[in-house]
Each structure stands twice: as C-alpha cells, then as structure tokens.
N, C-alpha and C. Protein backbone atom coordinates (compact mmCIF):
# COMPACT_ATOMS: atom_id res chain seq x y z
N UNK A 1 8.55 -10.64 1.61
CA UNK A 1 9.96 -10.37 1.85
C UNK A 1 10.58 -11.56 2.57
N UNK A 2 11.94 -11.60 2.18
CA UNK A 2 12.15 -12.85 2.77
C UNK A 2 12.94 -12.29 4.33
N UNK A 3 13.60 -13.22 5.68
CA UNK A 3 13.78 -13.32 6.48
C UNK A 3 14.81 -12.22 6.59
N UNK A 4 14.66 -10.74 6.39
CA UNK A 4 15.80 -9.81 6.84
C UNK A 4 17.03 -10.57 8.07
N UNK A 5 18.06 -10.27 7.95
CA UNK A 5 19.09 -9.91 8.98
C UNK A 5 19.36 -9.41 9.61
N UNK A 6 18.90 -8.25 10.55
CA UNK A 6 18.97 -6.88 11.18
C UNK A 6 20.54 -6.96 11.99
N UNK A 7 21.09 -5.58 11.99
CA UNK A 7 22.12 -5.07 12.79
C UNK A 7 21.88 -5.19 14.39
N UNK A 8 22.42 -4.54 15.02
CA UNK A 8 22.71 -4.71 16.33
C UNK A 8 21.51 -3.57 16.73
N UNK A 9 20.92 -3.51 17.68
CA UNK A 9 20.33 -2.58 18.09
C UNK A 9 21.03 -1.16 18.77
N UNK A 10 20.80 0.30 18.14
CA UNK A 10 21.26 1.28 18.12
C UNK A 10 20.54 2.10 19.08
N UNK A 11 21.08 2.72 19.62
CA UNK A 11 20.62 4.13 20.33
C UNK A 11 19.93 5.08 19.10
N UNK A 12 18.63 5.82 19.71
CA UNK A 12 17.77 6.20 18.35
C UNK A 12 18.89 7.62 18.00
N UNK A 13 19.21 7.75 16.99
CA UNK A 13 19.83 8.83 16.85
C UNK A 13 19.22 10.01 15.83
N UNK A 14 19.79 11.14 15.34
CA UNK A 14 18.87 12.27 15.13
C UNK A 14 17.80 12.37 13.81
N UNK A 15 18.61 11.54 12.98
CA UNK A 15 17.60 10.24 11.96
C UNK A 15 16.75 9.56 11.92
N UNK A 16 16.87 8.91 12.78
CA UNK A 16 15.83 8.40 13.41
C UNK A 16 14.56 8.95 14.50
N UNK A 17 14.92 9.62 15.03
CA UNK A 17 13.73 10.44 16.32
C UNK A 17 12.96 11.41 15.14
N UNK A 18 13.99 12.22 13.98
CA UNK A 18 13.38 12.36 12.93
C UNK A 18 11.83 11.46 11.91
N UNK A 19 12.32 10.54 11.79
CA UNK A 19 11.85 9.20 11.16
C UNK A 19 10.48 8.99 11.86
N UNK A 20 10.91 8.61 13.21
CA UNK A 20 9.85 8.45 14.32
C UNK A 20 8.60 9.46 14.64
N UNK A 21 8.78 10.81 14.63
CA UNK A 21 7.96 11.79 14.74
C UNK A 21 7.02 12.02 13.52
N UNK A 22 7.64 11.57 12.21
CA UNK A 22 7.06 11.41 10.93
C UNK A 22 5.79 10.24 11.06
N UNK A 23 6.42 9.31 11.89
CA UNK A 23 5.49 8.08 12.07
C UNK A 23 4.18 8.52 13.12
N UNK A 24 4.38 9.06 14.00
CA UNK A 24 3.23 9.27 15.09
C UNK A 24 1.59 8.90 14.24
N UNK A 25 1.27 9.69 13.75
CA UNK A 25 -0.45 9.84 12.39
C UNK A 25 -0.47 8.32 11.96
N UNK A 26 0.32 7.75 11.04
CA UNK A 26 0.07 6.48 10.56
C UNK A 26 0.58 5.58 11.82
N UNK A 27 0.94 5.58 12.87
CA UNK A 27 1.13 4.70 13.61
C UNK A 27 -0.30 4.38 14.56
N UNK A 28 -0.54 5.62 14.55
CA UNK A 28 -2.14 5.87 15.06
C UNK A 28 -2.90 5.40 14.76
N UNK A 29 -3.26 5.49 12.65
CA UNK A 29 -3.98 4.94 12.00
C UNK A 29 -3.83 3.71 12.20
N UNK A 30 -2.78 3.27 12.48
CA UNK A 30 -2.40 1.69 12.13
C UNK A 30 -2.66 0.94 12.99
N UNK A 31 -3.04 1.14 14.66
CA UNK A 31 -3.30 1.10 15.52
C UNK A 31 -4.90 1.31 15.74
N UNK A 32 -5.97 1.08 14.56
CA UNK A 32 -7.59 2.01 14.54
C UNK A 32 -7.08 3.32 15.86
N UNK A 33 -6.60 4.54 15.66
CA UNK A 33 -6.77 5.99 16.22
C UNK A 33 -6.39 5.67 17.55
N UNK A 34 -5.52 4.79 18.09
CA UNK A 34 -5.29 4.76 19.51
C UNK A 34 -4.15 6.21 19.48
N UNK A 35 -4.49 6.93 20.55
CA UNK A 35 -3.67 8.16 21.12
C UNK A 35 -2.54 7.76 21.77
N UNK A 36 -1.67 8.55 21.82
CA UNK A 36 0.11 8.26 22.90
C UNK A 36 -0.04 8.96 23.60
N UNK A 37 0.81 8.87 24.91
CA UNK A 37 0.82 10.05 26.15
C UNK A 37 2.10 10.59 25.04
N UNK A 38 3.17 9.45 24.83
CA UNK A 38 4.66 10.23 24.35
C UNK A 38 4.68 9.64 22.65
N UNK A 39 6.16 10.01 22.39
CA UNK A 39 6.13 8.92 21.07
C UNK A 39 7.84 9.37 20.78
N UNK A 40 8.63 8.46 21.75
CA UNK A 40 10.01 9.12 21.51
C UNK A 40 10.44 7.47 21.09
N UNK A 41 11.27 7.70 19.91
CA UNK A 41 12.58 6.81 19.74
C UNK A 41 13.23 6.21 20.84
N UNK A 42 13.54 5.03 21.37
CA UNK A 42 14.48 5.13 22.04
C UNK A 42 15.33 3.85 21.25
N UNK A 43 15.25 3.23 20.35
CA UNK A 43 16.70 2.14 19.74
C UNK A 43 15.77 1.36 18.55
N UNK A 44 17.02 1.32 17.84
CA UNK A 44 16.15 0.68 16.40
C UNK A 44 17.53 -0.66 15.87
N UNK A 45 17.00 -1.23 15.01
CA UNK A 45 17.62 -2.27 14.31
C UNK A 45 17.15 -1.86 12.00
N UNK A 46 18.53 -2.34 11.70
CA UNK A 46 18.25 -2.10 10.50
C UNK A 46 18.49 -2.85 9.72
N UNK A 47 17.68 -3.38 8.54
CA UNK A 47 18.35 -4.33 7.53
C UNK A 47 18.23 -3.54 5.99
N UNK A 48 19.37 -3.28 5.29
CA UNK A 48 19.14 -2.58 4.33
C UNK A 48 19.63 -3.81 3.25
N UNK A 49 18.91 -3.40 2.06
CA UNK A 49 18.84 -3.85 0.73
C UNK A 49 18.94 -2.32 0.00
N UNK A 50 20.12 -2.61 -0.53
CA UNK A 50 20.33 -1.84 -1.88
C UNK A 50 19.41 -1.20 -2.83
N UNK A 51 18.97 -3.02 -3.19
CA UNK A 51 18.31 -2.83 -4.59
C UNK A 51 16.83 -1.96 -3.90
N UNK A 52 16.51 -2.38 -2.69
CA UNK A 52 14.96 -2.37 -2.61
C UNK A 52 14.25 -1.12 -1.49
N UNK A 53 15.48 -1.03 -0.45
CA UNK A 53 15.20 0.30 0.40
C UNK A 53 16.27 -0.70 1.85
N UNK A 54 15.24 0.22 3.00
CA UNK A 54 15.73 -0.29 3.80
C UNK A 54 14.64 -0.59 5.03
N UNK A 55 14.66 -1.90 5.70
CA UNK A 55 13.59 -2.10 6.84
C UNK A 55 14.69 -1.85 8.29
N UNK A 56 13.43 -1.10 8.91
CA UNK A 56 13.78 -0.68 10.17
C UNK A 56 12.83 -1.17 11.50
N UNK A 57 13.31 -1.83 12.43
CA UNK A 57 12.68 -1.36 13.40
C UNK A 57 12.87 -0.80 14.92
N UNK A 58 12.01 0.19 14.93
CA UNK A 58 12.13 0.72 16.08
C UNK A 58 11.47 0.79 17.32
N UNK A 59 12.04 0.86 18.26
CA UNK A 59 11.37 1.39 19.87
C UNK A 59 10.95 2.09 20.40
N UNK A 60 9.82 2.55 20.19
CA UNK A 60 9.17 3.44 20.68
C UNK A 60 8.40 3.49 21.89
N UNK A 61 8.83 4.70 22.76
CA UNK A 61 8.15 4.86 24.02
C UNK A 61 7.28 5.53 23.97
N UNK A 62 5.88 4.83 24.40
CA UNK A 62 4.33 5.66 24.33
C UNK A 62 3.81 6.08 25.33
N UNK A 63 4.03 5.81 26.73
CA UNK A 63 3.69 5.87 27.79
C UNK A 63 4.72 5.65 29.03
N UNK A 64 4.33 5.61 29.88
CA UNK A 64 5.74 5.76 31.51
C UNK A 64 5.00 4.04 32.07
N UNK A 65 4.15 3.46 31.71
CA UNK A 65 3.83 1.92 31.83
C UNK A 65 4.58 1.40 31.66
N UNK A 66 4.14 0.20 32.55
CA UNK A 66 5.34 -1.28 32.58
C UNK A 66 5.77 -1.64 31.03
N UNK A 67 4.58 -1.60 30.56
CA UNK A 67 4.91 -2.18 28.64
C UNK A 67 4.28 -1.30 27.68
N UNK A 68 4.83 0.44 28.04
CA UNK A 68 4.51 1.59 27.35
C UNK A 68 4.91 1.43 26.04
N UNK A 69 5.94 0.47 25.76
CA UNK A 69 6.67 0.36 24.21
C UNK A 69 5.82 0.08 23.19
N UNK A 70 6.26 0.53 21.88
CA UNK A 70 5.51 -0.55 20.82
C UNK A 70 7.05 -0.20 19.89
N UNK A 71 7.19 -1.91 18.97
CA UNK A 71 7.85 -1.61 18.04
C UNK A 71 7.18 -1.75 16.58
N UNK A 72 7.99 -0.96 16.11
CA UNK A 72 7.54 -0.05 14.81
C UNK A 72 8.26 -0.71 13.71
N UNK A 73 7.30 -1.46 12.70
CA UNK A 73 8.44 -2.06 11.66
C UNK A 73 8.28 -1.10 10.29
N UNK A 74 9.31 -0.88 9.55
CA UNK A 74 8.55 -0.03 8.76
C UNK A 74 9.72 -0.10 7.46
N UNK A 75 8.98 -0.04 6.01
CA UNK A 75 10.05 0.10 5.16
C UNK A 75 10.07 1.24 4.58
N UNK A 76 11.16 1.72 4.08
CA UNK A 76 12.00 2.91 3.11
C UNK A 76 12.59 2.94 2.25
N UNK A 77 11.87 3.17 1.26
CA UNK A 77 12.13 3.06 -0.15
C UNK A 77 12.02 4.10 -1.52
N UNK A 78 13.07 5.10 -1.88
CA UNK A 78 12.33 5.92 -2.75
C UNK A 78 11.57 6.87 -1.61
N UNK A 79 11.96 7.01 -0.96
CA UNK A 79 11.85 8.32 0.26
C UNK A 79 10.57 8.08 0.48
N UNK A 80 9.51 7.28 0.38
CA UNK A 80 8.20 6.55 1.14
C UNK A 80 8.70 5.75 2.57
N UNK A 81 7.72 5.79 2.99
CA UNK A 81 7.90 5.39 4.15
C UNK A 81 6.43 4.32 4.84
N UNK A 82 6.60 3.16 4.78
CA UNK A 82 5.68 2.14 4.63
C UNK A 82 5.59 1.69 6.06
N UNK A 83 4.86 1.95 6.59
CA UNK A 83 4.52 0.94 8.13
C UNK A 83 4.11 -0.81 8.08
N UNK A 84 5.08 -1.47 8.11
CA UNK A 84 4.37 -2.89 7.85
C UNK A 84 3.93 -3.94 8.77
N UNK A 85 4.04 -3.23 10.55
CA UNK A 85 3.75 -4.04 11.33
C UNK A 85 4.29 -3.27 12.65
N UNK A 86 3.33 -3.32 13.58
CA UNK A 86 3.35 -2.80 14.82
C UNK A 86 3.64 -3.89 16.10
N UNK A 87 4.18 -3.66 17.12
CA UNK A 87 4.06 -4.62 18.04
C UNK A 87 3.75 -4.19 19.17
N UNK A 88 2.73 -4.51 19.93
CA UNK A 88 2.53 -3.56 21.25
C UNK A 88 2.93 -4.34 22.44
N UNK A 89 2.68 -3.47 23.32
CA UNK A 89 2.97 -4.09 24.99
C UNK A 89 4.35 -4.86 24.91
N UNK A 90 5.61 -3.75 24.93
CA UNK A 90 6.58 -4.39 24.95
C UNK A 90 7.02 -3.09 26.06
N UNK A 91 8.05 -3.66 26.99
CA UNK A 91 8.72 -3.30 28.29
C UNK A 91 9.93 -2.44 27.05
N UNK A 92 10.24 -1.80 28.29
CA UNK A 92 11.62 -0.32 28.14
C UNK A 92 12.24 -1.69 27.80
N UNK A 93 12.63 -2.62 28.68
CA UNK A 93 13.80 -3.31 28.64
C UNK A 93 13.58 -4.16 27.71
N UNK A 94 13.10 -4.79 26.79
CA UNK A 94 12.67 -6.21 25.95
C UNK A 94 13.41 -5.66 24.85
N UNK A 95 14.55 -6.54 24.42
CA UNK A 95 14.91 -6.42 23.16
C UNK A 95 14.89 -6.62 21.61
N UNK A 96 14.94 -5.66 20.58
CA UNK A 96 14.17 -5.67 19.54
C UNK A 96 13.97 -7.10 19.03
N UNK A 97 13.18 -7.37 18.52
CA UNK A 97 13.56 -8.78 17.98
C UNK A 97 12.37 -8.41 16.82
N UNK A 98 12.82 -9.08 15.34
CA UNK A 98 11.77 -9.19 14.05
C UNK A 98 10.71 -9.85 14.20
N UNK A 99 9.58 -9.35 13.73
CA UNK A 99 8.07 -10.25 13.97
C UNK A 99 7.71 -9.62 12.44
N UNK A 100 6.40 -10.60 12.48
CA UNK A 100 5.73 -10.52 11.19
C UNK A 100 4.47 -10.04 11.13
C-alpha cells in the first residue's frame, strides 16, 4: 500500500469502541496470546479509499501504565477486518502517528 494520508485524530466514537472490542482475540493473536488488563478505544485516525476499503488507526488503552497504549492499524474492506500492524508501549498522551 502506498503512503496513506490519515485525518485528524478523533475521539473513539460508538463505531469505533464497536470496531475495537471486535479486535481484542486477533489483537491477542497478533501479539503471540499476550492478555489486557483493559482494551478501550480512546482516538483513532482514518484514511479511506473508495475503491479499496478503509485503514484505521487506533488507540487503545490496555493497562493504567505509563505506556499501557498500543496502536492498532487495521484495514476494512468488504466488511473484513484485517489487522496489519500493532504498535506497543505507547503513553495515553503520544500522538497517533502511521508506522509500518
């Protein structure tokens, strides 16, 4: 895929915390079976393509730790839902930014 554009970063809204709770199992898997204390939404970024779906990523709070976060990259397409990259040990406060 080439270099998405993402929007502004959003407050997770009811779509999303939706989205997110769907993710918990494969985020796990994706992670070899690491467990969460939590697994709440808290702000996402979006780059949509028409033709192809849409990539999201989000903020997720896993724990009450200094760098409880992980962000969640994930695409949507045809109502699948593809995890394509995790990022861990990120602070409440660190803002989203795209990784590969």
């Amino acid at each position: 895929m080439a270099n998405p554009v993402f929007g502004p970063a959003l407050a997770a809204n009811e779509d999303i915390r939706m989205i997110t709770a769907a993710l918990k199992d494969p985020a796990s898997t994706f992670l070899d079976n690491r467990s969460f204390e939590m697994f709440e939404a808290i702000q996402f970024k979006e780059q949509q393509n028409m033709i192809q779906g849409s990539i999201f990523i989000i903020k997720v709070q896993i724990s009450k730790t200094a760098t409880g976060c992980i962000f969640i990259k994930i695409f949507i397409y045809q109502r699948k839902r593809v995890i394509t990259g995790v990022l861990e040990n990120q602070a409440l406060d660190n803002t989203i930014q795209n990784f590969n």
